[in-house]
N, C-alpha and C. Protein backbone atom coordinates (compact mmCIF):
# COMPACT_ATOMS: atom_id res chain seq x y z
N UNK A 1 -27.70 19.05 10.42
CA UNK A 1 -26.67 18.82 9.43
C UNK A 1 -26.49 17.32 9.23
N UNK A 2 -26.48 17.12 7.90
CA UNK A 2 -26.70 15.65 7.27
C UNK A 2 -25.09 15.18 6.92
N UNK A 3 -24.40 14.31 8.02
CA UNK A 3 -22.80 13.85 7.90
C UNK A 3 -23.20 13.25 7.02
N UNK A 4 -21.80 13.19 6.00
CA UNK A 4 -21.64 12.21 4.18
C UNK A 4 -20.94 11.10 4.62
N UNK A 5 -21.03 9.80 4.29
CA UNK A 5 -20.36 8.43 4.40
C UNK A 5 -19.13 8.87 3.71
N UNK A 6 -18.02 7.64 4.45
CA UNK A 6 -16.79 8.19 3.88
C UNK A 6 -16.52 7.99 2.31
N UNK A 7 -15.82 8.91 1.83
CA UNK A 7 -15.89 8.83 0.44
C UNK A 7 -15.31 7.37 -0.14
N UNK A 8 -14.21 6.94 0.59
CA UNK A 8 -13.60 5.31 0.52
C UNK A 8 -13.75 4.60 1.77
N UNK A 9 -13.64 3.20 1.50
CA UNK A 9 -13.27 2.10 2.27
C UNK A 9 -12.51 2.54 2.83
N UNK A 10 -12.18 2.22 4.31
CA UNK A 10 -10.63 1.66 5.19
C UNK A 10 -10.15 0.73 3.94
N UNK A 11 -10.21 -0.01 4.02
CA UNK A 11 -9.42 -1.09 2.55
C UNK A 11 -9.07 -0.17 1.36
N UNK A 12 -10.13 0.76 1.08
CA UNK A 12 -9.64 1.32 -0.32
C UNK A 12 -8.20 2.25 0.22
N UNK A 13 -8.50 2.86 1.08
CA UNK A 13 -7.63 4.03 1.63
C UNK A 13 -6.24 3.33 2.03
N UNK A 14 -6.15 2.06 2.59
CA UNK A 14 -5.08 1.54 3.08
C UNK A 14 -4.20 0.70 1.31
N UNK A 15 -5.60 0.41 0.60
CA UNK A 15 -4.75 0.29 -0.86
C UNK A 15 -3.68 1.57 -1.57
N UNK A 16 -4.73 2.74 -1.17
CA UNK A 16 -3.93 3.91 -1.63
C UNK A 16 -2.43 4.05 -0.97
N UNK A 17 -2.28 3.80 0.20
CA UNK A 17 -1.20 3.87 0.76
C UNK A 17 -0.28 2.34 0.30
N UNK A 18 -0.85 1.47 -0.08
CA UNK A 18 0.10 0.02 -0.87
C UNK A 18 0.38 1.07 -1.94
N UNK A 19 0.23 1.05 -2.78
CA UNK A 19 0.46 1.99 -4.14
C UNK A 19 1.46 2.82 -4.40
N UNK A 20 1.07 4.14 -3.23
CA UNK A 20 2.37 4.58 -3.36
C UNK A 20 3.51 4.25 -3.03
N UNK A 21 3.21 3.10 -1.55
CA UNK A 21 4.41 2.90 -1.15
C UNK A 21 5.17 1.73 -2.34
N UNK A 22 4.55 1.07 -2.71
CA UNK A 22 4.95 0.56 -4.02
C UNK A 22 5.82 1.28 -4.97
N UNK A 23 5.00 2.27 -5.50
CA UNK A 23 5.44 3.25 -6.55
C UNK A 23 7.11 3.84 -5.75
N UNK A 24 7.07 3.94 -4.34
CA UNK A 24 8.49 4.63 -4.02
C UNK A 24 9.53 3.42 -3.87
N UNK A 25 9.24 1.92 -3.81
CA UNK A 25 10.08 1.28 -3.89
C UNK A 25 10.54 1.26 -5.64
N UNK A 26 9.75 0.79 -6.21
CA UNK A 26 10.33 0.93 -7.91
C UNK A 26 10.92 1.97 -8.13
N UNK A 27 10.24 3.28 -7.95
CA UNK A 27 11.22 4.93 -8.22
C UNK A 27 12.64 4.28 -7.79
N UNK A 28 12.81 3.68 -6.02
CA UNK A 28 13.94 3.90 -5.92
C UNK A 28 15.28 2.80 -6.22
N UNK A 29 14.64 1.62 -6.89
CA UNK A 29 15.33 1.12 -7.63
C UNK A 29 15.30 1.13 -9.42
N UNK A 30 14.78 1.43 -9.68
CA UNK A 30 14.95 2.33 -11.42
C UNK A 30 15.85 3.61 -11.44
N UNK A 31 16.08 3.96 -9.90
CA UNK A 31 16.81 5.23 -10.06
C UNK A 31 18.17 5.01 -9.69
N UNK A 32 18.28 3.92 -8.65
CA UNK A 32 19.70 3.13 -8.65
C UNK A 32 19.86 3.85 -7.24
N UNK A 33 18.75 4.26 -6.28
CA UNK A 33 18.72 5.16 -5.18
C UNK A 33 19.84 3.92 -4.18
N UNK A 34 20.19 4.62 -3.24
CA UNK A 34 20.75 3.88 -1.66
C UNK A 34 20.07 2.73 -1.38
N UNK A 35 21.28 1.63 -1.69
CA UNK A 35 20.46 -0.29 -1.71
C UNK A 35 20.25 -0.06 -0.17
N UNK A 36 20.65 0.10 0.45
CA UNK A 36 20.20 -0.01 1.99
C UNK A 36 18.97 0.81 2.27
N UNK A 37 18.64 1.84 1.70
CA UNK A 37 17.34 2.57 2.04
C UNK A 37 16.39 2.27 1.23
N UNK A 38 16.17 0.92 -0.11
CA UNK A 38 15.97 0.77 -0.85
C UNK A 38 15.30 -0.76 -0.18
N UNK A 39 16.26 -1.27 0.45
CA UNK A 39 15.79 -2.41 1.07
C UNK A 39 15.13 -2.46 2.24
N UNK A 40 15.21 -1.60 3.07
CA UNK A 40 14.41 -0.81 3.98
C UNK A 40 13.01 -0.08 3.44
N UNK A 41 12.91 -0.01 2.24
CA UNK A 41 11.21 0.01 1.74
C UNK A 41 10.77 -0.92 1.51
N UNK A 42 11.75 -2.14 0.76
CA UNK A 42 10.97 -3.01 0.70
C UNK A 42 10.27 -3.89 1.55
N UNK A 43 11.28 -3.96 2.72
CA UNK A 43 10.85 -4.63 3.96
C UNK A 43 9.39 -3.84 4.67
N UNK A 44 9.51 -2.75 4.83
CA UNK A 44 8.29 -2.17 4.90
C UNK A 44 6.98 -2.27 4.27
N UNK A 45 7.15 -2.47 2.45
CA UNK A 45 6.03 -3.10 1.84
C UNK A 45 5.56 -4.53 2.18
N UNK A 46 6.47 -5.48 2.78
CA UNK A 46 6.62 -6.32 3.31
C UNK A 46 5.20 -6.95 4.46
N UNK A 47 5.91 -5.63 5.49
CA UNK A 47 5.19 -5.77 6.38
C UNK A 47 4.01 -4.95 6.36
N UNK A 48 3.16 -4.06 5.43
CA UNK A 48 2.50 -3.27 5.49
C UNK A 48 1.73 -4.22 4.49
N UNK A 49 1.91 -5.21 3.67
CA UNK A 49 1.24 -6.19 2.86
C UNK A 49 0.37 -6.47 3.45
N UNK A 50 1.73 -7.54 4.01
CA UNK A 50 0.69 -8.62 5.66
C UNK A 50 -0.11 -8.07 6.67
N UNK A 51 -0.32 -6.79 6.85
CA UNK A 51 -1.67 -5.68 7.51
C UNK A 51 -2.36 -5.59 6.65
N UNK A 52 -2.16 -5.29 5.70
CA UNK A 52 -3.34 -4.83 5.20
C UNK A 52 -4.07 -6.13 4.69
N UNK A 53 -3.41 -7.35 4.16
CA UNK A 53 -4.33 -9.05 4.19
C UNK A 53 -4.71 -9.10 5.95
N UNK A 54 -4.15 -9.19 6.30
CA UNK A 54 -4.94 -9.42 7.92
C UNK A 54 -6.16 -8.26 7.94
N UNK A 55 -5.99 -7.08 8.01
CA UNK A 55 -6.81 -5.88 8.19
C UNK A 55 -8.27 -6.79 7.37
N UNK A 56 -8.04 -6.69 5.81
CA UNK A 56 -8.72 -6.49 4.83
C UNK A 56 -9.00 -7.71 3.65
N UNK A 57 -8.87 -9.18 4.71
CA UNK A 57 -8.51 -10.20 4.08
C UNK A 57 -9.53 -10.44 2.52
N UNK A 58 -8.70 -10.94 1.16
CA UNK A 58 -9.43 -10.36 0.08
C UNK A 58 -10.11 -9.54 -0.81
N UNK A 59 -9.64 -8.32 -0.32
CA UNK A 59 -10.08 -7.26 -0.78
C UNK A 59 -9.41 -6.96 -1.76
N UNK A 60 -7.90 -7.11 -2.02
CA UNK A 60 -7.23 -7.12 -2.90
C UNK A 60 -7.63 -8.26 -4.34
N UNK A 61 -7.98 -9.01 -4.06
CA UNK A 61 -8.34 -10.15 -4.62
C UNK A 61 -10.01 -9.78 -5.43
N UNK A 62 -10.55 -9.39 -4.52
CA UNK A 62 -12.09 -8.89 -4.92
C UNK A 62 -12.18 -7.77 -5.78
N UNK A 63 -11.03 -6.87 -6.26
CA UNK A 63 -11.04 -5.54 -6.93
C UNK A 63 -9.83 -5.46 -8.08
N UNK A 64 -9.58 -6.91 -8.07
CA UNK A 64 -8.33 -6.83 -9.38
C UNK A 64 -8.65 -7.54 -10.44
N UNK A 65 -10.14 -7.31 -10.56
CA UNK A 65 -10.97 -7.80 -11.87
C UNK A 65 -10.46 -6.61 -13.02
């Protein structure tokens, strides 16, 4: 049995997870959601940025042609 390479990058896969978590900070200020649980995502995008530039330094940069 012939194993398939992964269908994405670690980098692409850890972008997928920037994205949404992105997408749930905007939802939850366009929606006027709980500023305290609101700021508590953002701090999280925060720190999940700065991993994924350390992880994946320029990769972001290399695919936003």
């Amino acid at each position: 049995m012939t194993e398939n390479p992964p269908k994405y990058t670690a980098a692409e896969y850890y972008g997928f997870f920037m994205t949404g978590l992105m997408g749930l900070v905007d939802d939850a200020e366009l929606s006027g959601y709980d500023a305290r649980g609101t700021e508590l995502l953002r701090q999280a995008r925060v720190i999940f940025w700065r991993e994924f530039r350390e992880r994946h330094p320029g990769h972001w940069d290399r695919n936003s042609n």
